[in-house]
Protein backbone atom coordinates (compact mmCIF):
# COMPACT_ATOMS: atom_id res chain seq x y z
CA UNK A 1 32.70 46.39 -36.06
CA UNK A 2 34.76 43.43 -36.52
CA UNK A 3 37.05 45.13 -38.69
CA UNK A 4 37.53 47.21 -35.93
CA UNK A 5 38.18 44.21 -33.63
CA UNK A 6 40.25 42.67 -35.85
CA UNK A 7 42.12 45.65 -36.04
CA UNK A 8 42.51 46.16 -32.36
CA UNK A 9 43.40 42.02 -32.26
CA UNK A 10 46.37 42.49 -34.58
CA UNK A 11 47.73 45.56 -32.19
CA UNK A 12 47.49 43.93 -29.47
CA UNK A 13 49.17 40.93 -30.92
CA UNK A 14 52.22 43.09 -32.36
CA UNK A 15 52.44 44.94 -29.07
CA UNK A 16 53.01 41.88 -27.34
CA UNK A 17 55.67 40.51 -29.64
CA UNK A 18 57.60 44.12 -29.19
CA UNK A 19 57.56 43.37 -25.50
CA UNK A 20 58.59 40.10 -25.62
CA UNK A 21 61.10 39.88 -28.41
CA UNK A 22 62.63 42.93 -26.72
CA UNK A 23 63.98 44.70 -30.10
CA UNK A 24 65.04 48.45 -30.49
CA UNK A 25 62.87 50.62 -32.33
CA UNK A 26 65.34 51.06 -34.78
CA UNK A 27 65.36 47.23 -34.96
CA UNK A 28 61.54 47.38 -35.28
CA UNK A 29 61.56 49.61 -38.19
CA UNK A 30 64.15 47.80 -39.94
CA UNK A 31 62.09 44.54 -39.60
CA UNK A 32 58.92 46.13 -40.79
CA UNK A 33 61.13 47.53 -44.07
CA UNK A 34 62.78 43.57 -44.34
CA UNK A 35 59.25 41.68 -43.78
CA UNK A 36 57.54 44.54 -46.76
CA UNK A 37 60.17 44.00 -49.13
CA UNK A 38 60.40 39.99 -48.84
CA UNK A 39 56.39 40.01 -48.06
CA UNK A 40 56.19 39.69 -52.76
CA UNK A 41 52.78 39.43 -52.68
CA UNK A 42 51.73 42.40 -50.29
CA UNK A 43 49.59 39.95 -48.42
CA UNK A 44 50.43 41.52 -44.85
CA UNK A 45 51.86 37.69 -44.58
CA UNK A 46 55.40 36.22 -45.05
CA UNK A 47 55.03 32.80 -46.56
CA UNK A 48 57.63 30.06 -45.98
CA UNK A 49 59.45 30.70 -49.68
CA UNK A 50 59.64 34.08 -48.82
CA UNK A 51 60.86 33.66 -45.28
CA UNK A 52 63.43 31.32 -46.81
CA UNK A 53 64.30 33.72 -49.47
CA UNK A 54 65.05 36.84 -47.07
CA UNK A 55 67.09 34.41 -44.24
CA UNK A 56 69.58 32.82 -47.20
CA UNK A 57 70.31 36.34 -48.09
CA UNK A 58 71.96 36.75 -44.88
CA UNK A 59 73.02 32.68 -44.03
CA UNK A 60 73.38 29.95 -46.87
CA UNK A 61 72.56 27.33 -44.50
CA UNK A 62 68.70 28.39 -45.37
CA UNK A 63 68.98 26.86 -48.48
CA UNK A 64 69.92 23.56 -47.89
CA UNK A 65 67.93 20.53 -46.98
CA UNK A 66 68.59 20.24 -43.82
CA UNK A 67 68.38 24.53 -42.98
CA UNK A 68 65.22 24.24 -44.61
CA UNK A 69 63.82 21.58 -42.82
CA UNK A 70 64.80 23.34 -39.27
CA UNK A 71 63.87 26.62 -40.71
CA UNK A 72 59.84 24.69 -41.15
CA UNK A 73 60.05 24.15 -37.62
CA UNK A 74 60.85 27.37 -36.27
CA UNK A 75 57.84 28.96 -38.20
CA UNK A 76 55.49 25.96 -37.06
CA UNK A 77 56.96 26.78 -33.80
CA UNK A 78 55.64 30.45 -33.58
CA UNK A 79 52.91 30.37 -36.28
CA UNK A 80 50.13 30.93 -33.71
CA UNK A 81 47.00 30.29 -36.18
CA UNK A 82 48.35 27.42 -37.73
CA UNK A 83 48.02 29.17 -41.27
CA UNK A 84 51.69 28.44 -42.57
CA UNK A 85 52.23 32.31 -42.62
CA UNK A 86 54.02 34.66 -40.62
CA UNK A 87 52.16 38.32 -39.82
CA UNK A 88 54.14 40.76 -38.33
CA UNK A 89 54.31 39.50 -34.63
CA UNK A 90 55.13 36.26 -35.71
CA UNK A 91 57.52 37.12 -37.87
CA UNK A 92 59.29 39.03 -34.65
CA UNK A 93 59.87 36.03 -32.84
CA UNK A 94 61.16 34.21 -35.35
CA UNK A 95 63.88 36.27 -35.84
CA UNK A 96 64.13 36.64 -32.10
CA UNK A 97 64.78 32.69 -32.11
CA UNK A 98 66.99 32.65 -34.89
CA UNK A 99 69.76 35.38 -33.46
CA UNK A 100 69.35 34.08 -30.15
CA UNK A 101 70.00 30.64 -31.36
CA UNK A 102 73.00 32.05 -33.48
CA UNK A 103 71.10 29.94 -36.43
CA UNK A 104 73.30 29.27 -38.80
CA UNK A 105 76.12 32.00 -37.76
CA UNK A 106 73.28 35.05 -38.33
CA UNK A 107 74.19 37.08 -36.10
């Protein structure tokens, strides 16, 4: 039962960040591939190192001190449990903020 609910939580939660962050499903299913492959440990979670990892492979500015630093900031910004990991949904709007911000020339 409150796997179920759980379950059901987390759907909800993803279907919301779909609607909001407004990507293609081809975008979508893209993401999901990028989040697995960078998501090491196969927690279901994208840690900041890993976050950081799979953004300087498309921008260098997410290596240095000051990237990093903003880069904290966004995840704080849209890490809705407070956890220090992205899931899925959160992980949407981060990269919603980050190409609609232009961070770092990413787009």
């Amino acid at each position: 039962l409150v796997s179920n609910r759980w379950s059901k939580e987390k759907l909800n939660k993803e279907q919301r960040a779909v609607r909001d962050t407004n990507f293609s499903l081809r975008e979508l299913k893209e993401f999901r591939q990028v989040f697995k492959a960078f998501d090491t440990n196969g927690s279901g979670d994208m840690s900041f190192p890993e976050l950081q990892e799979m953004i300087a492979t498309i921008v260098d500015a997410a290596l240095g001190a000051g990237g990093s630093r903003q880069l904290q900031e966004i995840l704080k910004m849209f890490d809705e449990d407070g956890d220090g990991l992205l899931d899925f949904s959160e992980f949407l709007h981060v990269i919603r903020k980050l190409l609609d911000d232009n961070w770092g020339g990413i787009k």
